[in-house]
PDB file of N, CA and C in Angstrom:
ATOM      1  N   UNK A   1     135.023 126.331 107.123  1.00  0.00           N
ATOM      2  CA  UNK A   1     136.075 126.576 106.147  1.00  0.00           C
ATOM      3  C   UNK A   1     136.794 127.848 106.538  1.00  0.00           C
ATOM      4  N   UNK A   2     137.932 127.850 106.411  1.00  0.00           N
ATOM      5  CA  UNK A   2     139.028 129.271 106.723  1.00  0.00           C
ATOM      6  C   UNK A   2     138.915 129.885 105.839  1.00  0.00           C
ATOM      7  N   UNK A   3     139.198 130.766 105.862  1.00  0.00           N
ATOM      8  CA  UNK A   3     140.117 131.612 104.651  1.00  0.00           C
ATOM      9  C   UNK A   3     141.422 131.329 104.061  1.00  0.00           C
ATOM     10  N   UNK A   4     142.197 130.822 105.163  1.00  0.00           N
ATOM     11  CA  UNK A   4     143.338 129.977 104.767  1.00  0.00           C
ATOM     12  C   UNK A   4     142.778 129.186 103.564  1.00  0.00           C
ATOM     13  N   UNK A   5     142.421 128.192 104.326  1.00  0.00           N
ATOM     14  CA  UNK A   5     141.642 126.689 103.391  1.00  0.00           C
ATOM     15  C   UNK A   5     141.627 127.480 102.133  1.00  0.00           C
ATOM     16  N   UNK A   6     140.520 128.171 102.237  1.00  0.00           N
ATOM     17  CA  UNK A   6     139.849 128.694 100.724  1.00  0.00           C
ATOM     18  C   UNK A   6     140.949 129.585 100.096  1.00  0.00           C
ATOM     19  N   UNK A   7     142.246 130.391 100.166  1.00  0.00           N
ATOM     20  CA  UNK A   7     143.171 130.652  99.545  1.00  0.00           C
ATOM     21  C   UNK A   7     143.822 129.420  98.786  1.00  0.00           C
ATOM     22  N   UNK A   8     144.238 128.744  99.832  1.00  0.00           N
ATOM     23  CA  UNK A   8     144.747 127.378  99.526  1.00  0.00           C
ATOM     24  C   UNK A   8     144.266 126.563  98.174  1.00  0.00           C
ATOM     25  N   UNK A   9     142.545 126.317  98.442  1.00  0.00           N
ATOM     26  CA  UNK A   9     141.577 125.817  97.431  1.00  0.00           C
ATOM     27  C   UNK A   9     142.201 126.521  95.780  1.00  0.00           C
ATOM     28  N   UNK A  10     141.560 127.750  96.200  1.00  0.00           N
ATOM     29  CA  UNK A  10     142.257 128.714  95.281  1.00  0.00           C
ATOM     30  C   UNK A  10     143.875 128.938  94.693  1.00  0.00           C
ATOM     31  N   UNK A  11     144.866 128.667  95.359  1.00  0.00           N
ATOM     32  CA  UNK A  11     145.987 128.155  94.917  1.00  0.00           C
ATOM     33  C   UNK A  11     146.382 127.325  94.002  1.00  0.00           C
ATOM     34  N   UNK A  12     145.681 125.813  94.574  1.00  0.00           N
ATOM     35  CA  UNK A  12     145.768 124.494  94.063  1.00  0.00           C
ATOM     36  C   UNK A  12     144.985 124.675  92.812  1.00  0.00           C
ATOM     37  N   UNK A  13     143.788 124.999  92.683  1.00  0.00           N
ATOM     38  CA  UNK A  13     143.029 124.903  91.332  1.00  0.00           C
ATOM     39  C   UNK A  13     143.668 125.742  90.456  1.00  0.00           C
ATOM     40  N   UNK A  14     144.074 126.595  90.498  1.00  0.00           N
ATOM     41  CA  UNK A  14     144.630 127.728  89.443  1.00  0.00           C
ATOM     42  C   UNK A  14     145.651 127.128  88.968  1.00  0.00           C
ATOM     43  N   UNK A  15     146.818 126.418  90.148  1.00  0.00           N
ATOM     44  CA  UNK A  15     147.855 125.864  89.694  1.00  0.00           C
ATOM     45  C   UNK A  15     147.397 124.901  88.967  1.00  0.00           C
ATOM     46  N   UNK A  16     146.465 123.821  88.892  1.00  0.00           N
ATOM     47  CA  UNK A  16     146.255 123.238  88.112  1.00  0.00           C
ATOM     48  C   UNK A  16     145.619 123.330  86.814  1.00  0.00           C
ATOM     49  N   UNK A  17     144.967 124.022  86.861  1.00  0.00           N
ATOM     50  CA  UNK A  17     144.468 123.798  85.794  1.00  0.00           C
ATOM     51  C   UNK A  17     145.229 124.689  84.462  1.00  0.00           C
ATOM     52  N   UNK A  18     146.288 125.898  85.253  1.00  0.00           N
ATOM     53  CA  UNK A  18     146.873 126.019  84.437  1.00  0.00           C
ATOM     54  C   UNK A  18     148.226 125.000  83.865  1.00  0.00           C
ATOM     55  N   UNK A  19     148.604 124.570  84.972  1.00  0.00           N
ATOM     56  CA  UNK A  19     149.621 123.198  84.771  1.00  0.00           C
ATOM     57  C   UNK A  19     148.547 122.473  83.139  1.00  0.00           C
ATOM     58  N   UNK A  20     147.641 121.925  83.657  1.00  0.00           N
ATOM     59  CA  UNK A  20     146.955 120.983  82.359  1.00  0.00           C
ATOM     60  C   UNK A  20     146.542 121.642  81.107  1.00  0.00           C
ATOM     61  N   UNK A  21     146.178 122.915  81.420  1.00  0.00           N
ATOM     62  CA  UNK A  21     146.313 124.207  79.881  1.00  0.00           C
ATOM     63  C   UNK A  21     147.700 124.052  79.626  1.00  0.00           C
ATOM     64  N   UNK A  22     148.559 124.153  80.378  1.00  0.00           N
ATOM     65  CA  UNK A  22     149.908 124.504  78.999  1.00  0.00           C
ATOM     66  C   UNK A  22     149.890 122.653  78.555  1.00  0.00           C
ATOM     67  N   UNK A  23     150.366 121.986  79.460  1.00  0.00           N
ATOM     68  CA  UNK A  23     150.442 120.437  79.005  1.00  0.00           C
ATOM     69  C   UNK A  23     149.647 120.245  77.702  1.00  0.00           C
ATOM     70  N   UNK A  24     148.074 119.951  77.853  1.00  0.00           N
ATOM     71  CA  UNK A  24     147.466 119.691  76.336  1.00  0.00           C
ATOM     72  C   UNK A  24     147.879 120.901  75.569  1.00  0.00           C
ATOM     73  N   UNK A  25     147.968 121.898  75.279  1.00  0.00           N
ATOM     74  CA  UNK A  25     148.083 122.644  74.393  1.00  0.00           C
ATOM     75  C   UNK A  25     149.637 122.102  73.540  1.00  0.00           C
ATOM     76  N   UNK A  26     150.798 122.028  74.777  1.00  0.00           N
ATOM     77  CA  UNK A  26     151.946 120.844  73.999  1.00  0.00           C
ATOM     78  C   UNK A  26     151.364 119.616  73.559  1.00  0.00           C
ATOM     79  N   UNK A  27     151.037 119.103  74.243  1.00  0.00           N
ATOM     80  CA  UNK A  27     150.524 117.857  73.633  1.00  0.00           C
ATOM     81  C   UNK A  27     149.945 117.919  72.888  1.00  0.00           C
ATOM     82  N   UNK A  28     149.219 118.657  72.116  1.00  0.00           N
ATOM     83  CA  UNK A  28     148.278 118.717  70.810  1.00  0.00           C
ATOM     84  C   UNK A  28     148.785 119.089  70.216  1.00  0.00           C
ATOM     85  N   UNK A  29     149.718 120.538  70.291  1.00  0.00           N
ATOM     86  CA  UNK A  29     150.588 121.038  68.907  1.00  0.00           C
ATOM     87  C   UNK A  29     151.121 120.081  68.711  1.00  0.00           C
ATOM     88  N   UNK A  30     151.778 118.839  69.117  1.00  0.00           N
ATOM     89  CA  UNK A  30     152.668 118.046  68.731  1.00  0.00           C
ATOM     90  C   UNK A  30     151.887 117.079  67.953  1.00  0.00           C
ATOM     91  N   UNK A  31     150.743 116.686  68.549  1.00  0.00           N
ATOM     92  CA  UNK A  31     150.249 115.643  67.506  1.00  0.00           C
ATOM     93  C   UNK A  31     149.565 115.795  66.890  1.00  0.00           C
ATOM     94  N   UNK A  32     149.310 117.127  66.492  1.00  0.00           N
ATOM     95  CA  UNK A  32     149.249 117.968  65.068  1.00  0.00           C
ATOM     96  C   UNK A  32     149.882 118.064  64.136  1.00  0.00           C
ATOM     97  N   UNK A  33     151.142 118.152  64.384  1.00  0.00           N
ATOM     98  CA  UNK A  33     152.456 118.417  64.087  1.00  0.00           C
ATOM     99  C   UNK A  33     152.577 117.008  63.146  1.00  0.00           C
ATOM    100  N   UNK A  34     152.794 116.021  63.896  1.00  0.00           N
ATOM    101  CA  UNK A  34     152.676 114.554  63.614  1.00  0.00           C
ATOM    102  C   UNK A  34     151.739 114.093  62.166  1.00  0.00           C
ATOM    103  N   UNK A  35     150.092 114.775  62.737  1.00  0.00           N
ATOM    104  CA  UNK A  35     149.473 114.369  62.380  1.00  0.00           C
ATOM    105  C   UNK A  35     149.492 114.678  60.582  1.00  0.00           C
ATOM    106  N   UNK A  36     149.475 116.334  60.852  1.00  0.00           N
ATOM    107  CA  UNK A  36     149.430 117.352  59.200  1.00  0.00           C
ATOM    108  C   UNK A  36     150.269 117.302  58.904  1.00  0.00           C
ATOM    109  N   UNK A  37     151.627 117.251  59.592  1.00  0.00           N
ATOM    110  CA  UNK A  37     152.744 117.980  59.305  1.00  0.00           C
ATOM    111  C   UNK A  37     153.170 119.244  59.044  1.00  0.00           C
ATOM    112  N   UNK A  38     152.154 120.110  59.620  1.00  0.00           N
ATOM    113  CA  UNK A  38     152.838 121.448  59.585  1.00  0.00           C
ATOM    114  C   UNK A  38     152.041 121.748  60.810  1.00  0.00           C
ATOM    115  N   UNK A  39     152.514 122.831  61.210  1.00  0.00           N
ATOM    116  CA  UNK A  39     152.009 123.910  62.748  1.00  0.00           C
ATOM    117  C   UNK A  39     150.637 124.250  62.142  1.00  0.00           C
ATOM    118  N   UNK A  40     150.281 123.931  64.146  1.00  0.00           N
ATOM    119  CA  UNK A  40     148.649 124.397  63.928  1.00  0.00           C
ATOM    120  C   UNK A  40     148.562 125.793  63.800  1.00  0.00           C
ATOM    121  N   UNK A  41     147.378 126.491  63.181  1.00  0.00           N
ATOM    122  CA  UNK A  41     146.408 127.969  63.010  1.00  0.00           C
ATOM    123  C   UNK A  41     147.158 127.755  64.280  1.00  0.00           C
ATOM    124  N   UNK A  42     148.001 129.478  64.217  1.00  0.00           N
ATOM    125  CA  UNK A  42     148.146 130.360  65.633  1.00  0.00           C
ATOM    126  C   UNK A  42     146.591 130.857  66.238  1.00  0.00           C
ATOM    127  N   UNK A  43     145.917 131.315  64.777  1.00  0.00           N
ATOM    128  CA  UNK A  43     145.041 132.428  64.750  1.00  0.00           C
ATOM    129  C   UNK A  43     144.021 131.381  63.616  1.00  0.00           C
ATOM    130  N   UNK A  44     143.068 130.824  64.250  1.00  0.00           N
ATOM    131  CA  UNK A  44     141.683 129.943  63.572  1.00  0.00           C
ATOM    132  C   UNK A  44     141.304 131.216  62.829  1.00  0.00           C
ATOM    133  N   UNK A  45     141.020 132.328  62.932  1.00  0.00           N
ATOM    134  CA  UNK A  45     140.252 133.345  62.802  1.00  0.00           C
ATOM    135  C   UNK A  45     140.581 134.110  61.536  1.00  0.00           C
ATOM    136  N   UNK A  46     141.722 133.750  61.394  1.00  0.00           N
ATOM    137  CA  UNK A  46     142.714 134.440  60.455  1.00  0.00           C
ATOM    138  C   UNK A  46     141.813 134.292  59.242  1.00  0.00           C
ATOM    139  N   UNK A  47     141.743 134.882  58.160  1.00  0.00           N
ATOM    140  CA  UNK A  47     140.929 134.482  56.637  1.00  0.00           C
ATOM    141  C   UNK A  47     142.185 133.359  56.179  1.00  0.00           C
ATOM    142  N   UNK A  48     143.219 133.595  55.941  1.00  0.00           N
ATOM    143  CA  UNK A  48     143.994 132.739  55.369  1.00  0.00           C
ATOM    144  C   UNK A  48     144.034 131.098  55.576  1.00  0.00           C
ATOM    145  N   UNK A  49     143.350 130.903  56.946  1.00  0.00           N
ATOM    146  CA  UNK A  49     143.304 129.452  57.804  1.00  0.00           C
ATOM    147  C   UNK A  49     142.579 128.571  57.024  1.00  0.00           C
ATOM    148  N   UNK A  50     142.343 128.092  56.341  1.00  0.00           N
ATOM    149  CA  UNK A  50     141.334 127.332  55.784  1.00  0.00           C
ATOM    150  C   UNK A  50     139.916 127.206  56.728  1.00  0.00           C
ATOM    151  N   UNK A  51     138.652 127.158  55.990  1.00  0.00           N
ATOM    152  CA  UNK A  51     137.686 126.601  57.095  1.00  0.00           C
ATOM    153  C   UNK A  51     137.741 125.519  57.997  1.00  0.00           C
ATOM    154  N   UNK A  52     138.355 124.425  56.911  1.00  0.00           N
ATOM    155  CA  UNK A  52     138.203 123.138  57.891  1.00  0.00           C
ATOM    156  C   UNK A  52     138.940 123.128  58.299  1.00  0.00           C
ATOM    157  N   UNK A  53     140.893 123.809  58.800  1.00  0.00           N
ATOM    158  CA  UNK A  53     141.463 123.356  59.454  1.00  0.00           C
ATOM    159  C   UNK A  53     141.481 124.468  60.991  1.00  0.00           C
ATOM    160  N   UNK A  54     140.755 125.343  60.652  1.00  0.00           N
ATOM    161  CA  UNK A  54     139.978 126.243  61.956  1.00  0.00           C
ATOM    162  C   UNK A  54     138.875 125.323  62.424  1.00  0.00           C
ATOM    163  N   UNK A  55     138.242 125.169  61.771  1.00  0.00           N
ATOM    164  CA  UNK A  55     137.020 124.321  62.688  1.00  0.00           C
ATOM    165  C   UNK A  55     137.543 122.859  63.414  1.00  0.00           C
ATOM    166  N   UNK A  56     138.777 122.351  62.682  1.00  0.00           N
ATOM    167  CA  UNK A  56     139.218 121.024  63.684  1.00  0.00           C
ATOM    168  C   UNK A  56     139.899 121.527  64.143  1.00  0.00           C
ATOM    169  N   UNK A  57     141.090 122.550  64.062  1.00  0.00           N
ATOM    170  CA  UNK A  57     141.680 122.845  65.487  1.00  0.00           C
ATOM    171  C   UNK A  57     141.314 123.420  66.172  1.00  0.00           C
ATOM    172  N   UNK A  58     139.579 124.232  66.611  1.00  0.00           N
ATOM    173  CA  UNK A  58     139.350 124.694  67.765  1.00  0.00           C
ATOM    174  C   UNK A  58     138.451 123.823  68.082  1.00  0.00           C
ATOM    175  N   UNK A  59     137.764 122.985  67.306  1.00  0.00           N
ATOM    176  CA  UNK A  59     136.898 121.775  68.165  1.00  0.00           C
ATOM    177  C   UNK A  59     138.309 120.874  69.147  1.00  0.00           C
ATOM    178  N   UNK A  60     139.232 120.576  68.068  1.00  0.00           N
ATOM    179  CA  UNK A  60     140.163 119.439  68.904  1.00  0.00           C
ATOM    180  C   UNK A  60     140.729 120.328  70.263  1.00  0.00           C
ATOM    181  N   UNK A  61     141.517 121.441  70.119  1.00  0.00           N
ATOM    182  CA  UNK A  61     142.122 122.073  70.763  1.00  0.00           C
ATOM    183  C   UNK A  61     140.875 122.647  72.087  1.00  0.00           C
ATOM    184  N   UNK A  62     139.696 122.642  71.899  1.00  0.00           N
ATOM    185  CA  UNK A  62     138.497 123.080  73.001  1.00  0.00           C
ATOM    186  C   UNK A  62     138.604 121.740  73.807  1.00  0.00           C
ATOM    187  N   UNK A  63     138.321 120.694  73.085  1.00  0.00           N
ATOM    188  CA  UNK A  63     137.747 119.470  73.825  1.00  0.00           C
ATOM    189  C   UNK A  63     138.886 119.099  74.813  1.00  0.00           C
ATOM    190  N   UNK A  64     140.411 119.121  74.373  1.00  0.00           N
ATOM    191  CA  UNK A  64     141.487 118.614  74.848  1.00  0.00           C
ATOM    192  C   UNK A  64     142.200 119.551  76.277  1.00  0.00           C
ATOM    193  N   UNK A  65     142.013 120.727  75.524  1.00  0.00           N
ATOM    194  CA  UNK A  65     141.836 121.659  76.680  1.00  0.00           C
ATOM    195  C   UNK A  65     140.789 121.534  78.079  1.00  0.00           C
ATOM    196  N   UNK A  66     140.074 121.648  77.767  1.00  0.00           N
ATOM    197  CA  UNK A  66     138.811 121.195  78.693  1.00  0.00           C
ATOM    198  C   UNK A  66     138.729 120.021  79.908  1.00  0.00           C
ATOM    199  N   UNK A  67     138.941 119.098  78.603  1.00  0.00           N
ATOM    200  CA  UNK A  67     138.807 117.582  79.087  1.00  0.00           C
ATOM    201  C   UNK A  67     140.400 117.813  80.149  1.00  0.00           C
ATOM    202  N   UNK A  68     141.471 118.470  79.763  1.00  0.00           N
ATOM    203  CA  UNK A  68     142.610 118.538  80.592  1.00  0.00           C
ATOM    204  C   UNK A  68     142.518 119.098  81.881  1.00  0.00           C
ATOM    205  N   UNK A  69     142.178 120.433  82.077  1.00  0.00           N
ATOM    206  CA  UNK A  69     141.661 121.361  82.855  1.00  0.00           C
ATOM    207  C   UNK A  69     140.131 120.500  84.212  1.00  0.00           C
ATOM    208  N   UNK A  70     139.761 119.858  83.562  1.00  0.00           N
ATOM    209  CA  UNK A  70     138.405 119.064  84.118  1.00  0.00           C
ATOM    210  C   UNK A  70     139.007 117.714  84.992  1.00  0.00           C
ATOM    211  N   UNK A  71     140.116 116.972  84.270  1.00  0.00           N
ATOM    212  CA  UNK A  71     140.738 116.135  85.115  1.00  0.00           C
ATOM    213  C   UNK A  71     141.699 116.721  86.147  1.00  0.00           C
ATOM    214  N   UNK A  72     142.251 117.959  86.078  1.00  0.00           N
ATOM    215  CA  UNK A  72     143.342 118.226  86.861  1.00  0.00           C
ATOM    216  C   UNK A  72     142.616 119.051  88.150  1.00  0.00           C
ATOM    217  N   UNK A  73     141.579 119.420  87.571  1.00  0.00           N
ATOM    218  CA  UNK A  73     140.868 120.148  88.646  1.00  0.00           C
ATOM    219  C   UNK A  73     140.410 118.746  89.799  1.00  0.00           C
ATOM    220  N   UNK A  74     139.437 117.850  89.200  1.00  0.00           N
ATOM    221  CA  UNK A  74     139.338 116.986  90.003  1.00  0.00           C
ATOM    222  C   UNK A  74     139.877 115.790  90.828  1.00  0.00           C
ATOM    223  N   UNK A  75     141.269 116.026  90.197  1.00  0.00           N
ATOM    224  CA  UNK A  75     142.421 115.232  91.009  1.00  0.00           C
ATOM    225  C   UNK A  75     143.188 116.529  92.056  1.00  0.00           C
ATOM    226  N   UNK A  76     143.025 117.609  91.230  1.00  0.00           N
ATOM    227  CA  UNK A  76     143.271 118.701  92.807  1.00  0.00           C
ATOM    228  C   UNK A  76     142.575 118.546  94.144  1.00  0.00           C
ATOM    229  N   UNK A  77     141.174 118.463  93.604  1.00  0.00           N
ATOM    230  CA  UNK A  77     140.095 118.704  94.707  1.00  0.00           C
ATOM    231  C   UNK A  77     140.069 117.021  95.421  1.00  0.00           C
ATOM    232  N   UNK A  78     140.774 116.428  94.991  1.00  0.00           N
ATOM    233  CA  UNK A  78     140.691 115.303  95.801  1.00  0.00           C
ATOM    234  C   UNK A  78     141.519 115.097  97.102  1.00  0.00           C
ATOM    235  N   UNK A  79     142.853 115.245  95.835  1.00  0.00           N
ATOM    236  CA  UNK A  79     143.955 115.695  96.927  1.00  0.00           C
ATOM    237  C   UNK A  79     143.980 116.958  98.188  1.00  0.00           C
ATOM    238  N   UNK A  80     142.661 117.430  97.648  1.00  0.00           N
ATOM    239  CA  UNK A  80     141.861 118.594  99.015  1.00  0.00           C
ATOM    240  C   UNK A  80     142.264 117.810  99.691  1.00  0.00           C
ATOM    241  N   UNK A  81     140.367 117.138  99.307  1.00  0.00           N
ATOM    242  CA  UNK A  81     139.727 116.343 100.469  1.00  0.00           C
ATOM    243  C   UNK A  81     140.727 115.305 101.253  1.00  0.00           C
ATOM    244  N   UNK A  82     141.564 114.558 100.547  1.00  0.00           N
ATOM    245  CA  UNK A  82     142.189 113.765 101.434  1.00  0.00           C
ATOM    246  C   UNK A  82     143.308 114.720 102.549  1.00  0.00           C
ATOM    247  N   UNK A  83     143.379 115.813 102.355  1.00  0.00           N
ATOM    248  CA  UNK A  83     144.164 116.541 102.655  1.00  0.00           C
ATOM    249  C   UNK A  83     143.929 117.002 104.169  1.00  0.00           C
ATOM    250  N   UNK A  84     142.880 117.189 103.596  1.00  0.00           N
ATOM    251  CA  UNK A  84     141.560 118.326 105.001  1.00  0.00           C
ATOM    252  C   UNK A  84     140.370 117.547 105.114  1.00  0.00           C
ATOM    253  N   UNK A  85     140.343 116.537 104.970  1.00  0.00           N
ATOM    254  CA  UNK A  85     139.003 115.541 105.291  1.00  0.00           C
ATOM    255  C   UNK A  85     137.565 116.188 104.759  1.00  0.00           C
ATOM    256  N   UNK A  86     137.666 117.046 103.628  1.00  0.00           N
ATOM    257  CA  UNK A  86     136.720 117.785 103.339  1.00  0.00           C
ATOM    258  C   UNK A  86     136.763 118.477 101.943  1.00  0.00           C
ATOM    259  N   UNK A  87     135.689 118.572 101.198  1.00  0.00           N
ATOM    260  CA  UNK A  87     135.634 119.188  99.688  1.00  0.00           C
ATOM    261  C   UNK A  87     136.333 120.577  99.879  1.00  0.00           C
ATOM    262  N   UNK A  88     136.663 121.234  98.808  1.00  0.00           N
ATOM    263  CA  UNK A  88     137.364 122.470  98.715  1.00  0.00           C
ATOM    264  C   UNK A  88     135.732 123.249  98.838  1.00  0.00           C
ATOM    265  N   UNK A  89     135.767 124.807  98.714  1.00  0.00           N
ATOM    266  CA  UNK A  89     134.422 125.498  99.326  1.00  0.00           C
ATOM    267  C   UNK A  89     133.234 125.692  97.771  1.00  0.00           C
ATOM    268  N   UNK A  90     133.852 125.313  96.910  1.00  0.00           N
ATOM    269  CA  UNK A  90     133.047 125.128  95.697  1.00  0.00           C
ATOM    270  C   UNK A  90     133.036 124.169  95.211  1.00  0.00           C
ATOM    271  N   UNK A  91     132.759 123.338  95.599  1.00  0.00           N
ATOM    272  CA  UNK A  91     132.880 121.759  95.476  1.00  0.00           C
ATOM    273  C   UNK A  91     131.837 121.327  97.055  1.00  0.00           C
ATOM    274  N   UNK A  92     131.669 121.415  98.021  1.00  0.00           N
ATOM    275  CA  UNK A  92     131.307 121.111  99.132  1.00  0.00           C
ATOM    276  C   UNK A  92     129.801 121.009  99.433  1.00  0.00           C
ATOM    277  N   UNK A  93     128.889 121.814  98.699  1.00  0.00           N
ATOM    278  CA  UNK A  93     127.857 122.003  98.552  1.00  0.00           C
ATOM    279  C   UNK A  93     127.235 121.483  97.395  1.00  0.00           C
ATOM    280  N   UNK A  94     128.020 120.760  96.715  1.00  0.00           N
ATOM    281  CA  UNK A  94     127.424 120.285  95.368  1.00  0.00           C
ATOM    282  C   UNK A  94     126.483 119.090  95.317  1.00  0.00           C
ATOM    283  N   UNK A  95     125.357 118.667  94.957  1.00  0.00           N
ATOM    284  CA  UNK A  95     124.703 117.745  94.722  1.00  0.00           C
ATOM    285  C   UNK A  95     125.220 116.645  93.939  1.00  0.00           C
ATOM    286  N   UNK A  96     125.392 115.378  93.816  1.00  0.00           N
ATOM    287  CA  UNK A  96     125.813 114.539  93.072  1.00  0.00           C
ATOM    288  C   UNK A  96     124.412 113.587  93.138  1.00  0.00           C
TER     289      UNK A  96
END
């Protein structure tokens, strides 16, 4: 593995996964939006937030986030491998 490579690695994942953080985070305010009809908790934390609508928008907003970030990473690292005939350098050593 280069250093190149592994900048590169490092490029691509960051770009992605921040690409799929902003995406779901639109995509959820919106079908929040939809859903309640009013804007989600800026601030879950806030006292004013209600309990339950802090506890579903950071369960929904964790999972969607995540689950976003988790697919974009592994369609990055694919597009590695097909790239460079080889896993990115944290990915390469992994047991499956």
């Amino acid at each position: 593995m280069t250093v190149a490579g592994s900048k590169m690695w490092s490029l691509m994942g960051l770009g992605a996964t921040v690409g799929a953080t902003f995406a779901a985070r639109k995509a959820l305010t919106t079908t929040w939006k939809v859903a309640t009809g009013k804007q989600p908790p800026q601030n879950p934390a806030h006292p004013d937030v209600s309990l339950a609508e802090a506890v579903a928008w950071a369960t929904v907003s964790g999972v969607a986030v995540g689950l976003a970030r988790m697919f974009a990473s592994r369609k990055a690292a694919d597009y590695y491998r097909r790239s460079t005939g080889h896993l990115p350098p944290n990915l390469d050593d992994v047991e499956v």
